[in-house]
C-alpha atoms as a PDB file:
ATOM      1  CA  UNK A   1     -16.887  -2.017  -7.489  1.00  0.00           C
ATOM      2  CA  UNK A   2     -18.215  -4.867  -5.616  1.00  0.00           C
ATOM      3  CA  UNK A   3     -18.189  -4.917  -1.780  1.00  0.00           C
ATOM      4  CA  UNK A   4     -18.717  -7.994   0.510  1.00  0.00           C
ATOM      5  CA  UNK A   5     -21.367  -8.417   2.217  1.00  0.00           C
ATOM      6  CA  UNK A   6     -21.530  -7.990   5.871  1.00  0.00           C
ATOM      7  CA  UNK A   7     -21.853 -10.927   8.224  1.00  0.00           C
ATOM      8  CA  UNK A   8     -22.733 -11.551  11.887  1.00  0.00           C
ATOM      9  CA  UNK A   9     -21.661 -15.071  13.385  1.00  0.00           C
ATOM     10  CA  UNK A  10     -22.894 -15.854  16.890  1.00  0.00           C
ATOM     11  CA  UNK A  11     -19.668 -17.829  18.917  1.00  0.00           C
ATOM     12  CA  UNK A  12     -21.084 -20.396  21.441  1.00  0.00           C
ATOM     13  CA  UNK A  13     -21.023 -18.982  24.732  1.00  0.00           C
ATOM     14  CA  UNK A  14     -18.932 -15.668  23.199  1.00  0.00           C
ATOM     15  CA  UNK A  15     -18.932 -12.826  21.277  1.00  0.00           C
ATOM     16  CA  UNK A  16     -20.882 -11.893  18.064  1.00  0.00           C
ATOM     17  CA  UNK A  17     -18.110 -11.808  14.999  1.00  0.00           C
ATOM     18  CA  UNK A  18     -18.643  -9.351  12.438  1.00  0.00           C
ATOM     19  CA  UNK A  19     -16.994  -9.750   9.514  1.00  0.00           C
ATOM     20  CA  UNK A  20     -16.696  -6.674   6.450  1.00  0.00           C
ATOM     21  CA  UNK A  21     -18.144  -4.012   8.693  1.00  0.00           C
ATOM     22  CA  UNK A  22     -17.096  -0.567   7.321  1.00  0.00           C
ATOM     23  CA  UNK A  23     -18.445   1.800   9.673  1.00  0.00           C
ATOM     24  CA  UNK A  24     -19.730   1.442  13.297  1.00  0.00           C
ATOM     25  CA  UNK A  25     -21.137   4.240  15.537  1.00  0.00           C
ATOM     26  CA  UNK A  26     -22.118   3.626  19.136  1.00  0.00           C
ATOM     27  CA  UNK A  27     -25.083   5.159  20.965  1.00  0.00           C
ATOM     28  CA  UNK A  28     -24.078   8.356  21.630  1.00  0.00           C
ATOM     29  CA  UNK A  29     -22.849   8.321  17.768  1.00  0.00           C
ATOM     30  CA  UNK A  30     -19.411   8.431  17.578  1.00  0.00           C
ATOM     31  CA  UNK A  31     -17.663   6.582  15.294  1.00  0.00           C
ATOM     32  CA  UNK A  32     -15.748   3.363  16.294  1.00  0.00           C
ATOM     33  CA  UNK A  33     -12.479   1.437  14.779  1.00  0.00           C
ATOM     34  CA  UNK A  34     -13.492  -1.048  12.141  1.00  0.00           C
ATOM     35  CA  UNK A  35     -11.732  -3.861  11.082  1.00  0.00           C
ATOM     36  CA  UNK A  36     -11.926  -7.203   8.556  1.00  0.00           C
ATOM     37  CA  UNK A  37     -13.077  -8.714  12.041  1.00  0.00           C
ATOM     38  CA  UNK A  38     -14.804  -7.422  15.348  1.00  0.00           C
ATOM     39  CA  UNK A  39     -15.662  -9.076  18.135  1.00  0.00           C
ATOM     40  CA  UNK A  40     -18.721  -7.983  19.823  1.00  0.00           C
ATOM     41  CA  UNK A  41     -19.218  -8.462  23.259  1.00  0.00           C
ATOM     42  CA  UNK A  42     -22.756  -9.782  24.578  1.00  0.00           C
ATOM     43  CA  UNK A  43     -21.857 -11.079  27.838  1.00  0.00           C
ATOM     44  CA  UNK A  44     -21.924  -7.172  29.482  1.00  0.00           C
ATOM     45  CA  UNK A  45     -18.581  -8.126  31.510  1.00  0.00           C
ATOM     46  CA  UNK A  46     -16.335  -6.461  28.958  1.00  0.00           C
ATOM     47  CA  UNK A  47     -14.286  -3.860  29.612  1.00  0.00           C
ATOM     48  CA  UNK A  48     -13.849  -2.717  26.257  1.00  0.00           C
ATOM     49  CA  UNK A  49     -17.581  -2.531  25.160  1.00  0.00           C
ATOM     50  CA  UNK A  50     -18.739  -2.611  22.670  1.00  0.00           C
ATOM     51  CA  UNK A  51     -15.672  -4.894  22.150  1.00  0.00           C
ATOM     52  CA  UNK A  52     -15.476  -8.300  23.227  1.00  0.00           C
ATOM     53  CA  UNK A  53     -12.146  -8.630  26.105  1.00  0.00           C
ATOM     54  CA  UNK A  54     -12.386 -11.968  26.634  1.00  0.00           C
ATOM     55  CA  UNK A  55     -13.884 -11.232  29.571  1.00  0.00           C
ATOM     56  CA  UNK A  56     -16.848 -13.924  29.025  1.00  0.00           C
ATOM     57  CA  UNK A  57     -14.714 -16.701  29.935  1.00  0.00           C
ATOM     58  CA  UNK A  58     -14.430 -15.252  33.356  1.00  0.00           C
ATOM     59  CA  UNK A  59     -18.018 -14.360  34.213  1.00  0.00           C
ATOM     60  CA  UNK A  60     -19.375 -17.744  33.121  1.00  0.00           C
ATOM     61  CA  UNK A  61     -21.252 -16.613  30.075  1.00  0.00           C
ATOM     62  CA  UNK A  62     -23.473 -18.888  28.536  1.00  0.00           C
ATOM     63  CA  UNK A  63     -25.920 -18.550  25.601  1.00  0.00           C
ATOM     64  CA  UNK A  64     -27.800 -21.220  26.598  1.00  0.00           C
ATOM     65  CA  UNK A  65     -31.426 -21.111  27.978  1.00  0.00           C
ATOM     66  CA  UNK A  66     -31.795 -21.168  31.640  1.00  0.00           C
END
């Protein structure tokens, strides 16, 4: 059976998308909701961490260097 291979995309001034991620356990090691696609926040503003919210737009997030 072959599986795909998980990938991380960084979105300017967003989220990190993960794509094919089959399991995903926080830091206190409970297991989270997977799907083809997650959005992972990076911003801190989100309200659904470790989920991206959208909330990035809001706060001003940028990735670039200051």
């Amino acid at each position: 059976m072959a599986t795909d291979k998980i990938s991380v995309k960084v979105s300017k001034d967003g989220p990190y998308i993960i794509q094919n991620c089959t399991s995903l356990v926080n830091s206190k090691g409970e297991e989270l909701e997977t799907k083809e696609y997650i959005a992972l926040c990076r911003c801190g503003a989100s309200r659904n961490k470790p989920f991206c919210d959208g909330a990035h737009k809001k706060a001003g997030f940028t990735d670039g260097k200051n």
